[in-house]
PDB file of N, CA and C in Angstrom:
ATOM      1  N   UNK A   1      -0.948  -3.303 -21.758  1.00  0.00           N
ATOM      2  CA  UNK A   1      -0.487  -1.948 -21.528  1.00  0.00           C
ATOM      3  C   UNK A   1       1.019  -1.953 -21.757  1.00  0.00           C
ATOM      4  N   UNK A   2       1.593  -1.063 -22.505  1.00  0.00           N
ATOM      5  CA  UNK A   2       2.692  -0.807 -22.841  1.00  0.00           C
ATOM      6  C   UNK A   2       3.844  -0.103 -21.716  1.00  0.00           C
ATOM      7  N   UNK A   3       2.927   1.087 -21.428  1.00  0.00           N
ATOM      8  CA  UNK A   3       3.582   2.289 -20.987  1.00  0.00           C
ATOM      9  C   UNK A   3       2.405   2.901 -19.981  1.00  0.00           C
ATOM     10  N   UNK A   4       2.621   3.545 -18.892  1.00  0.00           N
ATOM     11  CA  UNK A   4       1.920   4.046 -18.198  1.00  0.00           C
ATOM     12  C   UNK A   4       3.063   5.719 -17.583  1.00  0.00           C
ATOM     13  N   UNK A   5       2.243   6.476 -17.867  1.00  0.00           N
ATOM     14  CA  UNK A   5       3.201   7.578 -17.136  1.00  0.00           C
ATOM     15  C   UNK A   5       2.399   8.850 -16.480  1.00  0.00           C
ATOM     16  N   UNK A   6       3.051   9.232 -15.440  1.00  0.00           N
ATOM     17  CA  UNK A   6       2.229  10.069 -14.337  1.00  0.00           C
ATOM     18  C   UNK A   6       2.889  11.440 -14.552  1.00  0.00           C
ATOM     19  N   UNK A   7       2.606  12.649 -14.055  1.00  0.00           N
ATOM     20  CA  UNK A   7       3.735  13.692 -13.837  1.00  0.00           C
ATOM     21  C   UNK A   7       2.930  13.877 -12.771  1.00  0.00           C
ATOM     22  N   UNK A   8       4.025  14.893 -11.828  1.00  0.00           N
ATOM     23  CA  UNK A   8       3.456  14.912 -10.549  1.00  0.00           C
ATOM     24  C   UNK A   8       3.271  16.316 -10.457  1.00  0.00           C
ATOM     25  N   UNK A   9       2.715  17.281 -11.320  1.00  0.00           N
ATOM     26  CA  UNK A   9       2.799  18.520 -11.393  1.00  0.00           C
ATOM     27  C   UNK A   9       1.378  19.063 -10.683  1.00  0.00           C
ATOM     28  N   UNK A  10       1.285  19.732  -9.736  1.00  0.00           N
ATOM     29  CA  UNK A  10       0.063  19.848  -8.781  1.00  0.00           C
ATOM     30  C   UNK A  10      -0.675  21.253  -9.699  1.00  0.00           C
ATOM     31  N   UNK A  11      -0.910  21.344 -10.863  1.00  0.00           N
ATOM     32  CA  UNK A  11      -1.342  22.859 -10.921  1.00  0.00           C
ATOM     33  C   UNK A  11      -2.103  21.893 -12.431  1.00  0.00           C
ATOM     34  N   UNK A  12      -1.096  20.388 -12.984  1.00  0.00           N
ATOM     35  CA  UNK A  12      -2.108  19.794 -14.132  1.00  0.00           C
ATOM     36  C   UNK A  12      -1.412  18.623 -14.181  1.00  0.00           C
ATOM     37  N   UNK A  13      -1.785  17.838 -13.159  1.00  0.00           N
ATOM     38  CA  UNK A  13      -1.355  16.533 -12.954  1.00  0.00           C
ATOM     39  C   UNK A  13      -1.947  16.118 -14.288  1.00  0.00           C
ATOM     40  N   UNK A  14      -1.396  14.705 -15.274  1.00  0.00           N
ATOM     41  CA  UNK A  14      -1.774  14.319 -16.170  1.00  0.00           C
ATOM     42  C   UNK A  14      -1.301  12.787 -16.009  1.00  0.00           C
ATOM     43  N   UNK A  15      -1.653  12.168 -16.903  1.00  0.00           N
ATOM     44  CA  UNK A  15      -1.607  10.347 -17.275  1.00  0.00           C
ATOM     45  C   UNK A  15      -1.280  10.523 -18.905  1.00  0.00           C
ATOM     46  N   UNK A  16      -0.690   9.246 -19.367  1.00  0.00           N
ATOM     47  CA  UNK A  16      -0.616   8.977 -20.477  1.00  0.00           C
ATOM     48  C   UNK A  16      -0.272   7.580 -20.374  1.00  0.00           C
ATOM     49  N   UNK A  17      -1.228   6.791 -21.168  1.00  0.00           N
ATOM     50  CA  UNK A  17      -1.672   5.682 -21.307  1.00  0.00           C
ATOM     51  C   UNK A  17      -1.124   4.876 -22.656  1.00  0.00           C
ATOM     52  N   UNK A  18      -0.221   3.772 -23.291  1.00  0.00           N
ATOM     53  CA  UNK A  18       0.298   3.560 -24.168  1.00  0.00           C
ATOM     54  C   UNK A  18      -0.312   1.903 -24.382  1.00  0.00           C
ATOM     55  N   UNK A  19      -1.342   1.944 -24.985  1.00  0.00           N
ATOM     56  CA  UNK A  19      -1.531   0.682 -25.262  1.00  0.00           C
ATOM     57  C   UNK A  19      -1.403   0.002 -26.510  1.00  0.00           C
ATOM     58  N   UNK A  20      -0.780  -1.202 -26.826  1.00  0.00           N
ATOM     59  CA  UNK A  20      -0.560  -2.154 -27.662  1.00  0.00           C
ATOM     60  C   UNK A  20      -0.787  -3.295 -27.509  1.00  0.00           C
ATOM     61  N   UNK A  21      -0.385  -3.939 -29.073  1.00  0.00           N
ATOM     62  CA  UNK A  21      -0.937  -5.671 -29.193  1.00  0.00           C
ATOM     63  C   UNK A  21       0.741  -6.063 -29.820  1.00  0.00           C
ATOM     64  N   UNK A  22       0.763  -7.590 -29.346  1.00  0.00           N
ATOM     65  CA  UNK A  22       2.230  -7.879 -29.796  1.00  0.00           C
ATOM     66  C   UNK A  22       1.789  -8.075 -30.974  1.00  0.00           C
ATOM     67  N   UNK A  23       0.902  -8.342 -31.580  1.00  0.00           N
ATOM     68  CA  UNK A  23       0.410  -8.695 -33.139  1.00  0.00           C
ATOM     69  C   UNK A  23       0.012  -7.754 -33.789  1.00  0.00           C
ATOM     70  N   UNK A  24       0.593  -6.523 -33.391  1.00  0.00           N
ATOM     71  CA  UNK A  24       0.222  -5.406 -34.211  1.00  0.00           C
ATOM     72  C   UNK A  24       1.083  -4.097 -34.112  1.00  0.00           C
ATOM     73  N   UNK A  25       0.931  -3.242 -35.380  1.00  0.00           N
ATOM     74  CA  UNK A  25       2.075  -2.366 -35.285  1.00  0.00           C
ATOM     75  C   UNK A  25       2.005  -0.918 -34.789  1.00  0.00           C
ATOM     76  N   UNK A  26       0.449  -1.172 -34.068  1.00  0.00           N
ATOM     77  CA  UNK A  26       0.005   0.038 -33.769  1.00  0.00           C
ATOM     78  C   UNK A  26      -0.214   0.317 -32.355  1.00  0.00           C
ATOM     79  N   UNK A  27       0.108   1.268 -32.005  1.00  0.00           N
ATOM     80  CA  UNK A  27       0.363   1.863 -30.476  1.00  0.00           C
ATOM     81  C   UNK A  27      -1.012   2.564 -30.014  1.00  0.00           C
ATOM     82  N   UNK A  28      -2.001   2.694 -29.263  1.00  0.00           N
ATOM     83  CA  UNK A  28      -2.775   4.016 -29.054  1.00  0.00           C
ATOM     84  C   UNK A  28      -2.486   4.527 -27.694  1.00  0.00           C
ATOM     85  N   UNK A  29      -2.421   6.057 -27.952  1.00  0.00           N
ATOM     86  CA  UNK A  29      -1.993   7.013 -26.908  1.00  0.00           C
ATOM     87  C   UNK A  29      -3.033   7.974 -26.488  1.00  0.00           C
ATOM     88  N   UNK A  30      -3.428   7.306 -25.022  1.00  0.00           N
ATOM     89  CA  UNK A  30      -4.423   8.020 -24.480  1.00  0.00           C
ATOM     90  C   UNK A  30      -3.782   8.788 -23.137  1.00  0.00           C
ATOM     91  N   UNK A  31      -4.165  10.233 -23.588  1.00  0.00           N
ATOM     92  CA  UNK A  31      -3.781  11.211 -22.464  1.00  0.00           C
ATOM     93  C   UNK A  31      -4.740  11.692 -21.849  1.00  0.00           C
ATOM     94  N   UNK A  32      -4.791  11.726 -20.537  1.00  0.00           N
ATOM     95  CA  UNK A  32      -5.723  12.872 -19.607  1.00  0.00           C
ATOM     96  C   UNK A  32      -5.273  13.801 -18.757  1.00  0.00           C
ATOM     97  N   UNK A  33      -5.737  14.734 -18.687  1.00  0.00           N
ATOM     98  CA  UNK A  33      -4.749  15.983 -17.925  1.00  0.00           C
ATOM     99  C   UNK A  33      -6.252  16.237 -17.098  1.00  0.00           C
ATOM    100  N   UNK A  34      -5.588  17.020 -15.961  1.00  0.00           N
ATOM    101  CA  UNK A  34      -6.387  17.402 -15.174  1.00  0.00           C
ATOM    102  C   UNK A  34      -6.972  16.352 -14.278  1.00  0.00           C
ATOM    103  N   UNK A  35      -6.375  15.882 -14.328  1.00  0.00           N
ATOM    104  CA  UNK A  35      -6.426  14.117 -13.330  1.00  0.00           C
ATOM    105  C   UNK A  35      -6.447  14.416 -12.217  1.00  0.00           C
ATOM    106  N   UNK A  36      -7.524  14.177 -11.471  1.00  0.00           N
ATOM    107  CA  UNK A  36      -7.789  13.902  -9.501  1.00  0.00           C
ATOM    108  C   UNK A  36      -7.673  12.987  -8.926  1.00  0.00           C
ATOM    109  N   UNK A  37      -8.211  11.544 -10.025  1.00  0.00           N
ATOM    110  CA  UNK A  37      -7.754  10.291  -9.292  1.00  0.00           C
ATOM    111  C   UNK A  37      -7.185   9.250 -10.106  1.00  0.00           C
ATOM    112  N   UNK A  38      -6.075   8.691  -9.844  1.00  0.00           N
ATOM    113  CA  UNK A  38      -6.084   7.453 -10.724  1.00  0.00           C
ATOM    114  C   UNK A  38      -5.946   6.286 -10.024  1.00  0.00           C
ATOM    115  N   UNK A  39      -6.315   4.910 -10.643  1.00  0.00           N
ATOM    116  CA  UNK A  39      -5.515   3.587  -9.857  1.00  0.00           C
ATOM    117  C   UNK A  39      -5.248   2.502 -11.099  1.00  0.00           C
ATOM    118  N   UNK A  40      -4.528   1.903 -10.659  1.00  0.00           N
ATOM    119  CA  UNK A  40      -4.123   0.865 -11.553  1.00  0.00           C
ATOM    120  C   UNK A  40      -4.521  -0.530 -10.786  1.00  0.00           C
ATOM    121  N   UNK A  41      -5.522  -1.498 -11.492  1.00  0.00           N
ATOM    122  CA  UNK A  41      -6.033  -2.885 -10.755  1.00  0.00           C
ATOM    123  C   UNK A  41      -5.422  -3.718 -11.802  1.00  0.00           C
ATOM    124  N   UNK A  42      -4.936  -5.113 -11.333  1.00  0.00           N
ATOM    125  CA  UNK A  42      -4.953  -6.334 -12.033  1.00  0.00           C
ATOM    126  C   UNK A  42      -6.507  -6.550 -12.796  1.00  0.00           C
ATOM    127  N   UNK A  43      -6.758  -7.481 -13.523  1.00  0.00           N
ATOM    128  CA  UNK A  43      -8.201  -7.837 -14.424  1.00  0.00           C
ATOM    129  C   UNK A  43      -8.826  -8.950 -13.006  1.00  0.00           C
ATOM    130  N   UNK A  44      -8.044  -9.260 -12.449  1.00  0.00           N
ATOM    131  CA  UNK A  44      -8.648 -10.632 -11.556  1.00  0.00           C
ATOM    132  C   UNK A  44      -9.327  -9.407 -10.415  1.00  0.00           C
ATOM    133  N   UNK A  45      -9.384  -8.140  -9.984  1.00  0.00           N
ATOM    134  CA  UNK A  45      -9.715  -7.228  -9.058  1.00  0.00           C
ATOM    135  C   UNK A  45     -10.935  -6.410  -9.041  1.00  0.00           C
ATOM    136  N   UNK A  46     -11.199  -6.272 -10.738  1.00  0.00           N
ATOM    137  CA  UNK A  46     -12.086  -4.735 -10.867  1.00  0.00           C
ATOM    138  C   UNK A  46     -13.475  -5.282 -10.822  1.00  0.00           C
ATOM    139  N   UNK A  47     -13.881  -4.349 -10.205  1.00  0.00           N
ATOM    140  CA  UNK A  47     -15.771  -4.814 -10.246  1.00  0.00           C
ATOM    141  C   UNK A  47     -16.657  -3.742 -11.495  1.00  0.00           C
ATOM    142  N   UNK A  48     -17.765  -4.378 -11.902  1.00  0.00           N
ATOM    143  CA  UNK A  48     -18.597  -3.440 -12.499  1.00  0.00           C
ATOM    144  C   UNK A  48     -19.600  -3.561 -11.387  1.00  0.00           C
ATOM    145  N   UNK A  49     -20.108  -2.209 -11.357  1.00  0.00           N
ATOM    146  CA  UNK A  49     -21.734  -2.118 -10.599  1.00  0.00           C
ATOM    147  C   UNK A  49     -22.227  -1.395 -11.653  1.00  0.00           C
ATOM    148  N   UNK A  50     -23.592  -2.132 -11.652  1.00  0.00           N
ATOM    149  CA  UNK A  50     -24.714  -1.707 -12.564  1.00  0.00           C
ATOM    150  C   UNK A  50     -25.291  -0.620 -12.720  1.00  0.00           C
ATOM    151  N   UNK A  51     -24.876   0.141 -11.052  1.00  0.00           N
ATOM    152  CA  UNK A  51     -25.441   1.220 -11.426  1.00  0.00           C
ATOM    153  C   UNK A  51     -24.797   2.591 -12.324  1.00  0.00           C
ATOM    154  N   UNK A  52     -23.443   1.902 -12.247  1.00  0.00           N
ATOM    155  CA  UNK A  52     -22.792   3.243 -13.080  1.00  0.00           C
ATOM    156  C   UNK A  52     -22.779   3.201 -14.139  1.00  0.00           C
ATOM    157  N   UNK A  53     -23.873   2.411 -14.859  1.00  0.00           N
ATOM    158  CA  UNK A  53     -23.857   2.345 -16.447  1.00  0.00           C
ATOM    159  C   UNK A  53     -23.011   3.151 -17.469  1.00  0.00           C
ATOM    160  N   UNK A  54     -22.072   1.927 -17.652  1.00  0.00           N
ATOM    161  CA  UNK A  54     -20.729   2.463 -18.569  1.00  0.00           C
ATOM    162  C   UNK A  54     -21.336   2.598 -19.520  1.00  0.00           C
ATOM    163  N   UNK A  55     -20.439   3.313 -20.149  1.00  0.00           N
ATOM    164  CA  UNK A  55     -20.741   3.824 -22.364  1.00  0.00           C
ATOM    165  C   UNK A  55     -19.107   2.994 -22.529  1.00  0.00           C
ATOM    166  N   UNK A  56     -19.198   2.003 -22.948  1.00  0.00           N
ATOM    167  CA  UNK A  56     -18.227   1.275 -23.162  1.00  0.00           C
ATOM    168  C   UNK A  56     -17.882   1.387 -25.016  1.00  0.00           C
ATOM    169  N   UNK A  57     -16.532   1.571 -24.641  1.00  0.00           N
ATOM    170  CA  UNK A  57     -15.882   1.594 -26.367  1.00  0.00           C
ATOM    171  C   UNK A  57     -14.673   0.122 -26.154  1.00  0.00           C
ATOM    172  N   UNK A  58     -14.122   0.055 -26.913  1.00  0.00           N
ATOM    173  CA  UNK A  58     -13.287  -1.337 -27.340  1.00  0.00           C
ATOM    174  C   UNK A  58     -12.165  -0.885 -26.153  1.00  0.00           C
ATOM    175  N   UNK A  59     -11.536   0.063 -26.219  1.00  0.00           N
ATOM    176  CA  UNK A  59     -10.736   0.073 -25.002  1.00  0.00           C
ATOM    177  C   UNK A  59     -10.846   1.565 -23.595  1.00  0.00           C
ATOM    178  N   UNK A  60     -11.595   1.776 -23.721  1.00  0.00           N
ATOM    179  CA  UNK A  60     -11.998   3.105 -22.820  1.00  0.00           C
ATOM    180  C   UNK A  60     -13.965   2.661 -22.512  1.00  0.00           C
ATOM    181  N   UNK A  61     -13.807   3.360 -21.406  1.00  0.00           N
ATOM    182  CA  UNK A  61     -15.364   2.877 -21.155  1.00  0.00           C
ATOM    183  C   UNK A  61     -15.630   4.740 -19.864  1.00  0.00           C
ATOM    184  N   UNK A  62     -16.457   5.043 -19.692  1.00  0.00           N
ATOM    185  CA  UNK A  62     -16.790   6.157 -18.965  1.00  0.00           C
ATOM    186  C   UNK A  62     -18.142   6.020 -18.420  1.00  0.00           C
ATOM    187  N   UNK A  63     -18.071   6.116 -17.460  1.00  0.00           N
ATOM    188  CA  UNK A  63     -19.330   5.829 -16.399  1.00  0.00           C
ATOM    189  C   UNK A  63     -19.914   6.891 -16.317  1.00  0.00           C
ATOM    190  N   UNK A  64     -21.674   6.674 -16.621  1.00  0.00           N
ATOM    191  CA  UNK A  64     -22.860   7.622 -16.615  1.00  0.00           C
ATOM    192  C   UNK A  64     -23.120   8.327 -14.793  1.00  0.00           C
ATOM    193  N   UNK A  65     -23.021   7.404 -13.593  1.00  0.00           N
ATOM    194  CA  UNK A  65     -23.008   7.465 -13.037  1.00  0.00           C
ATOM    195  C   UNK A  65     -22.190   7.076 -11.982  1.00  0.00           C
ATOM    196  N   UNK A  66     -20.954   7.645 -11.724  1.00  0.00           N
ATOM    197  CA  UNK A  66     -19.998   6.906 -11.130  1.00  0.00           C
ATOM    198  C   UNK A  66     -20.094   6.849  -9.819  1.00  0.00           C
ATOM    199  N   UNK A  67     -19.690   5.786  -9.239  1.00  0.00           N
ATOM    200  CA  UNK A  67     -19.912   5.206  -7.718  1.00  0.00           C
ATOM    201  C   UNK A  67     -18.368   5.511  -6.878  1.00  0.00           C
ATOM    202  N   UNK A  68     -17.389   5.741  -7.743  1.00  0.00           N
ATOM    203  CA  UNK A  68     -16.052   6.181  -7.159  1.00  0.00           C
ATOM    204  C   UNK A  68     -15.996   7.535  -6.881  1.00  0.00           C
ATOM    205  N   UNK A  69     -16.597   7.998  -7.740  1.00  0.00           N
ATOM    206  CA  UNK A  69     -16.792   9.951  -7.679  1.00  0.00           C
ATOM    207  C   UNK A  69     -17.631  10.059  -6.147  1.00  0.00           C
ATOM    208  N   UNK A  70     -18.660   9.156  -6.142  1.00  0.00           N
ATOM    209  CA  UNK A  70     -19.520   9.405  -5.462  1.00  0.00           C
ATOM    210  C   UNK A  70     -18.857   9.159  -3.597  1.00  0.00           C
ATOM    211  N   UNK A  71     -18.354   8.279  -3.770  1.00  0.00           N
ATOM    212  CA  UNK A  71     -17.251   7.684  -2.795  1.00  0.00           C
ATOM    213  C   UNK A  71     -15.967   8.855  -2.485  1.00  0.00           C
ATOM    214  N   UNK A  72     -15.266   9.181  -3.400  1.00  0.00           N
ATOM    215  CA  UNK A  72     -14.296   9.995  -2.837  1.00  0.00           C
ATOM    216  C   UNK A  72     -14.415  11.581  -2.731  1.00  0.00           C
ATOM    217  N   UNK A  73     -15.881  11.532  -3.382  1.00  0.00           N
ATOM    218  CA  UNK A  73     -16.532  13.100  -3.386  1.00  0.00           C
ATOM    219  C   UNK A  73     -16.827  13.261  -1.310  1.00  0.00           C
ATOM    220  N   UNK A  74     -17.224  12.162  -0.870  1.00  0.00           N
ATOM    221  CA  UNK A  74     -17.510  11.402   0.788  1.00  0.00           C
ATOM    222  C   UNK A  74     -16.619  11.734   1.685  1.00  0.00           C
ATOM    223  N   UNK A  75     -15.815  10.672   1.205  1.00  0.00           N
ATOM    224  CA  UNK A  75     -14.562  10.719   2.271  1.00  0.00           C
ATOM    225  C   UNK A  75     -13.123  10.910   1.773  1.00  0.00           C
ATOM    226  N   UNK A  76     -12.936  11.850   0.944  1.00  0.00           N
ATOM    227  CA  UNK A  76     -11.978  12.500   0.625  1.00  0.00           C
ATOM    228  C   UNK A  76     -11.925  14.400   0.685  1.00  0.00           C
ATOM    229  N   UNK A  77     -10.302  14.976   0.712  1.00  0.00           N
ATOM    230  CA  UNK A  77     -10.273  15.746   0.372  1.00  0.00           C
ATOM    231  C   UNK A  77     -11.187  15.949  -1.168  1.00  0.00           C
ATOM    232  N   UNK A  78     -11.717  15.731  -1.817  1.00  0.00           N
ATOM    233  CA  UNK A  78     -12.242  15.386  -3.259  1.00  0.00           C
ATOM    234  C   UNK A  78     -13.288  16.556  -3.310  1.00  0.00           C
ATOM    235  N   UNK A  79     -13.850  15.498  -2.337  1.00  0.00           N
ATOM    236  CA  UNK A  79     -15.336  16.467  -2.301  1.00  0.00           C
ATOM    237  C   UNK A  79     -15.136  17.624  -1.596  1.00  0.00           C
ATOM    238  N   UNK A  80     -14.322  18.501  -1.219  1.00  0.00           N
ATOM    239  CA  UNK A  80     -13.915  19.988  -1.046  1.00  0.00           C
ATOM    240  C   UNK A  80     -14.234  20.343  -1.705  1.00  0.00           C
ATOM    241  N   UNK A  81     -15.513  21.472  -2.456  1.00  0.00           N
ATOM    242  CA  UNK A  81     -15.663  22.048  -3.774  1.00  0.00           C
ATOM    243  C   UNK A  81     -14.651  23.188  -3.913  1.00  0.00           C
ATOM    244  N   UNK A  82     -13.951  23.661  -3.172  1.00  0.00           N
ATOM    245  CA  UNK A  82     -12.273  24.390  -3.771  1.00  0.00           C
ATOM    246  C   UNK A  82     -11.732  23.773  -3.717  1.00  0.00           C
ATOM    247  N   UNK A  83     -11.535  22.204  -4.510  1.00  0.00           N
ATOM    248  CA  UNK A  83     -10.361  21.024  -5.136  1.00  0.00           C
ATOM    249  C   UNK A  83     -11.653  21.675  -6.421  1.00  0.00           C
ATOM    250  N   UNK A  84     -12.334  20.821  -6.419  1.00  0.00           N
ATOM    251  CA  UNK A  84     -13.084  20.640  -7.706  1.00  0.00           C
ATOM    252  C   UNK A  84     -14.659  20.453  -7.621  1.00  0.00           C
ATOM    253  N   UNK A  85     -15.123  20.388  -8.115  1.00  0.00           N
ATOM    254  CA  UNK A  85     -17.311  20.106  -7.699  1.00  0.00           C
ATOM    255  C   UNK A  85     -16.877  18.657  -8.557  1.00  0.00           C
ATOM    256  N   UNK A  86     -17.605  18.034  -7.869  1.00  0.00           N
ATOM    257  CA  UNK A  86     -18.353  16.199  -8.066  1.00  0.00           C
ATOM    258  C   UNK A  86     -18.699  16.190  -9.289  1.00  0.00           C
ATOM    259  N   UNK A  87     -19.664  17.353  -9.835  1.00  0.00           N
ATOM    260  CA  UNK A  87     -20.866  17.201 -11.170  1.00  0.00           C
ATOM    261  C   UNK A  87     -19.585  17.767 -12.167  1.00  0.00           C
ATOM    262  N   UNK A  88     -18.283  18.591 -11.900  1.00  0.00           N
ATOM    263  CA  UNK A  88     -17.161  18.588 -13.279  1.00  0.00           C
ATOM    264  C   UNK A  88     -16.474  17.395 -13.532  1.00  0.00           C
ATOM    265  N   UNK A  89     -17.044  16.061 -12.493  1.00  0.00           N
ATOM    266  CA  UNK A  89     -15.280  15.127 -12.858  1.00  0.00           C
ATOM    267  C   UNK A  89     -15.853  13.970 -13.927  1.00  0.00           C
ATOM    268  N   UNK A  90     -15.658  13.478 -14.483  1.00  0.00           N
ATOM    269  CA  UNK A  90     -15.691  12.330 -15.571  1.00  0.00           C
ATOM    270  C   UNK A  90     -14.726  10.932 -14.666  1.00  0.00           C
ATOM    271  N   UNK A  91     -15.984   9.876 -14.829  1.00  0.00           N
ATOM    272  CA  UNK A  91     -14.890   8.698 -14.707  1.00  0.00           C
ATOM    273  C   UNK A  91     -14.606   7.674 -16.014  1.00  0.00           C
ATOM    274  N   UNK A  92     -13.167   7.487 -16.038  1.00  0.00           N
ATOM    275  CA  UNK A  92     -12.709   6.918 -16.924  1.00  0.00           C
ATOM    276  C   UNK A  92     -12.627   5.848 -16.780  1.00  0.00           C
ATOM    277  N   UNK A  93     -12.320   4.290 -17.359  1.00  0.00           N
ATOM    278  CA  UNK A  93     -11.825   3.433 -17.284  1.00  0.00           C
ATOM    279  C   UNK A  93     -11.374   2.754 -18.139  1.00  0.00           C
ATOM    280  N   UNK A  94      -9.870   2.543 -18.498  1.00  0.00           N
ATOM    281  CA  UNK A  94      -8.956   2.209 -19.645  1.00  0.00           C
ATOM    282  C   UNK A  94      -8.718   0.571 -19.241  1.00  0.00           C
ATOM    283  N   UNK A  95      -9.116  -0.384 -20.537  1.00  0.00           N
ATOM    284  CA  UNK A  95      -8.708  -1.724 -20.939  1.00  0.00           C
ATOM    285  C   UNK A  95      -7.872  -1.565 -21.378  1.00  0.00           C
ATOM    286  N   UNK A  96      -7.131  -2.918 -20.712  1.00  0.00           N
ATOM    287  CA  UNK A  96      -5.568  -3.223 -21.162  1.00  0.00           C
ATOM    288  C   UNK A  96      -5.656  -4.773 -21.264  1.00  0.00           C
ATOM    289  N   UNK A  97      -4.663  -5.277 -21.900  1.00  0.00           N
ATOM    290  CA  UNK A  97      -5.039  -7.094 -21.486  1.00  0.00           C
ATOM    291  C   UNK A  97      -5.208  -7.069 -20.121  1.00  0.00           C
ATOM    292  N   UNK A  98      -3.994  -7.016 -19.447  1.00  0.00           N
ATOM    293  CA  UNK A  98      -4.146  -7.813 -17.949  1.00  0.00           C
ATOM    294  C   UNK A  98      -4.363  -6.478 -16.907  1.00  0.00           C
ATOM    295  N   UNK A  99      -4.667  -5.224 -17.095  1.00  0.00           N
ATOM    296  CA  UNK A  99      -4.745  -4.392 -16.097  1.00  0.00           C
ATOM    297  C   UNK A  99      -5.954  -3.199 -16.444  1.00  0.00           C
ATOM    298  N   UNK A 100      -6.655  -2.907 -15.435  1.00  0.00           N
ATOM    299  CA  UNK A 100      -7.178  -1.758 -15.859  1.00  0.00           C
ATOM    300  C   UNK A 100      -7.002  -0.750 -15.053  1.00  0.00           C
ATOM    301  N   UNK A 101      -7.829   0.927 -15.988  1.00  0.00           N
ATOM    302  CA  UNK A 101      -6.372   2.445 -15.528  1.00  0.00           C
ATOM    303  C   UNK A 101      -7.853   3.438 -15.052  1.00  0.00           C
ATOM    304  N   UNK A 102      -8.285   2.962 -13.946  1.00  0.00           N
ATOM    305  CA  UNK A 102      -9.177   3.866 -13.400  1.00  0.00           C
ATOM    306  C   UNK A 102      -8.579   5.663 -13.585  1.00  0.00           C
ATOM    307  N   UNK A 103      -9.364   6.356 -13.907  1.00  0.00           N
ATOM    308  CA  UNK A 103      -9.376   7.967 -13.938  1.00  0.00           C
ATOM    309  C   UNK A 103     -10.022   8.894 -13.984  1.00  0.00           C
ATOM    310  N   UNK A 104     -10.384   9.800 -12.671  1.00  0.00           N
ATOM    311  CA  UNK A 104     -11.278  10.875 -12.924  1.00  0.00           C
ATOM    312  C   UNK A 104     -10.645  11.781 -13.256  1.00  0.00           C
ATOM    313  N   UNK A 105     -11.211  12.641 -14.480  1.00  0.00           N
ATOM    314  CA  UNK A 105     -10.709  14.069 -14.441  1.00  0.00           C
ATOM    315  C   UNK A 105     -11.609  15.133 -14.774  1.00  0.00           C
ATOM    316  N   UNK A 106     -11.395  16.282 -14.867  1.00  0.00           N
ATOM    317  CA  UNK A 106     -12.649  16.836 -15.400  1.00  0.00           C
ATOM    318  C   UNK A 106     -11.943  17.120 -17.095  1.00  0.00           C
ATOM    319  N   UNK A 107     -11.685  16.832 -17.716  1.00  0.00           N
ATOM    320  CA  UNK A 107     -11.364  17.054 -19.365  1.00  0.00           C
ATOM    321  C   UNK A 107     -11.510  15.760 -19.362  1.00  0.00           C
ATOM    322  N   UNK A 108     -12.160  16.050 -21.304  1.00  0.00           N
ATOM    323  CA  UNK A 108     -11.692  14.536 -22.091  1.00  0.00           C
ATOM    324  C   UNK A 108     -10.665  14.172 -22.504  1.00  0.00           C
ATOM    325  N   UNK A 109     -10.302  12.424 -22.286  1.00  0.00           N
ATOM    326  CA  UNK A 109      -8.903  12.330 -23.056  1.00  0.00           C
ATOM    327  C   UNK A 109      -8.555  12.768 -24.616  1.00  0.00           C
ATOM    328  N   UNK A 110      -7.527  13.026 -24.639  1.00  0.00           N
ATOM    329  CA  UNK A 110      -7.157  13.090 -25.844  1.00  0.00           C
ATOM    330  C   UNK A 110      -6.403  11.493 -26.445  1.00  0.00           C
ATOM    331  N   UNK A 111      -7.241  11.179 -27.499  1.00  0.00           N
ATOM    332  CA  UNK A 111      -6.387   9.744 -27.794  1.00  0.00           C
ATOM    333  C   UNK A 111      -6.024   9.767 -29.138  1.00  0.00           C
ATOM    334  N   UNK A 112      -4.948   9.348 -29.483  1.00  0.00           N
ATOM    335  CA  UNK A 112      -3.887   9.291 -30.955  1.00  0.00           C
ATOM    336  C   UNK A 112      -3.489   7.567 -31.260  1.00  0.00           C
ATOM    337  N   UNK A 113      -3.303   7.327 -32.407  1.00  0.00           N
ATOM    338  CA  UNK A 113      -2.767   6.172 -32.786  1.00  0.00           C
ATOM    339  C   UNK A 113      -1.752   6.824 -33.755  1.00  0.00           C
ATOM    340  N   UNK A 114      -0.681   5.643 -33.131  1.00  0.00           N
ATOM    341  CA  UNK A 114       1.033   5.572 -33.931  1.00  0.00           C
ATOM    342  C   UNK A 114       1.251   4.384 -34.250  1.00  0.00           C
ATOM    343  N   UNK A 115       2.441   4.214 -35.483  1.00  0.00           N
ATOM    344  CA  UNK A 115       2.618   3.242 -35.481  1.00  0.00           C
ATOM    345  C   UNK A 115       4.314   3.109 -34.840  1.00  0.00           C
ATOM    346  N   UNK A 116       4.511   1.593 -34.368  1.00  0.00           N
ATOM    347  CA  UNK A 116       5.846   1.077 -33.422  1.00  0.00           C
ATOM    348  C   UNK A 116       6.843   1.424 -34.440  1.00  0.00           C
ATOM    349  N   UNK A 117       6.613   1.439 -35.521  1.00  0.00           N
ATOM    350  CA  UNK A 117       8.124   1.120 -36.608  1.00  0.00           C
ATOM    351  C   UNK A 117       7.980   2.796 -37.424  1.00  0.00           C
TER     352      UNK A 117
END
C-alpha cells in the first residue's frame, strides 16, 4: 500500500486506496465513498470465514455474505436503519502486500490505474 486517505466529511465520508509494486510503474487507485466502516489489519491478523464466501479478484475481494455487516448491523449504531439498512452495505476487502483495507459502503468502488512517472 502506497497511500491510504480518509476525509472526515459526515454527509460522504470516503477512502482512497493507492496501491503499488516497487517493480512497477503502475499505481491503482481505488476509491469508495459512502463509507460506514473501515479498518486497516496487518496480513499476520485477518481471518477468512467460510461463510462469507468472497468473489475474490487479484487485489479487491467482496463478501457474498458478510459476517462484519452482520456484527456491526448488532451492536452498533450501524444497524439503526436511519444510518443505513444492512441489505444496502457491500463488504469490501482491499490486498496490499503487508496490510489489508476492510470497507463497507453502500456504492461500488471506483478503481483507475496511473502510471508513477
Amino acid at each position: 500500500m502506497r497511500d491510504i486517505t480518509y476525509n472526515l466529511n459526515e454527509t460522504n465520508p470516503a477512502i482512497s486506496i493507492q496501491i503499488g509494486h516497487y517493480n512497477s510503474d503502475e499505481i491503482i487507485q481505488i476509491h469508495f465513498s459512502e463509507v460506514y466502516h473501515h479498518s486497516i489489519m496487518t496480513e499476520s491478523f485477518i481471518w477468512f470465514v467460510e461463510e462469507e464466501n468472497w468473489d475474490e479478484d487479484i487485489f479487491i475481494a467482496k463478501a457474498k455474505n458478510s459476517q462484519l455487516i452482520k456484527w456491526l448491523s448488532t451492536y452498533s449504531l450501524l444497524g439503526s436503519e436511519t444510518v443505513v439498512k444492512p441489505k444496502d452495505l457491500d463488504h469490501y476487502r482491499v490486498y496490499t502486500q503487508d496490510h489489508f483495507v476492510e470497507v463497507l459502503t453502500s456504492v461500488k468502488p471506483k478503481i483507475s490505474f496511473q502510471n508513477k512517472t
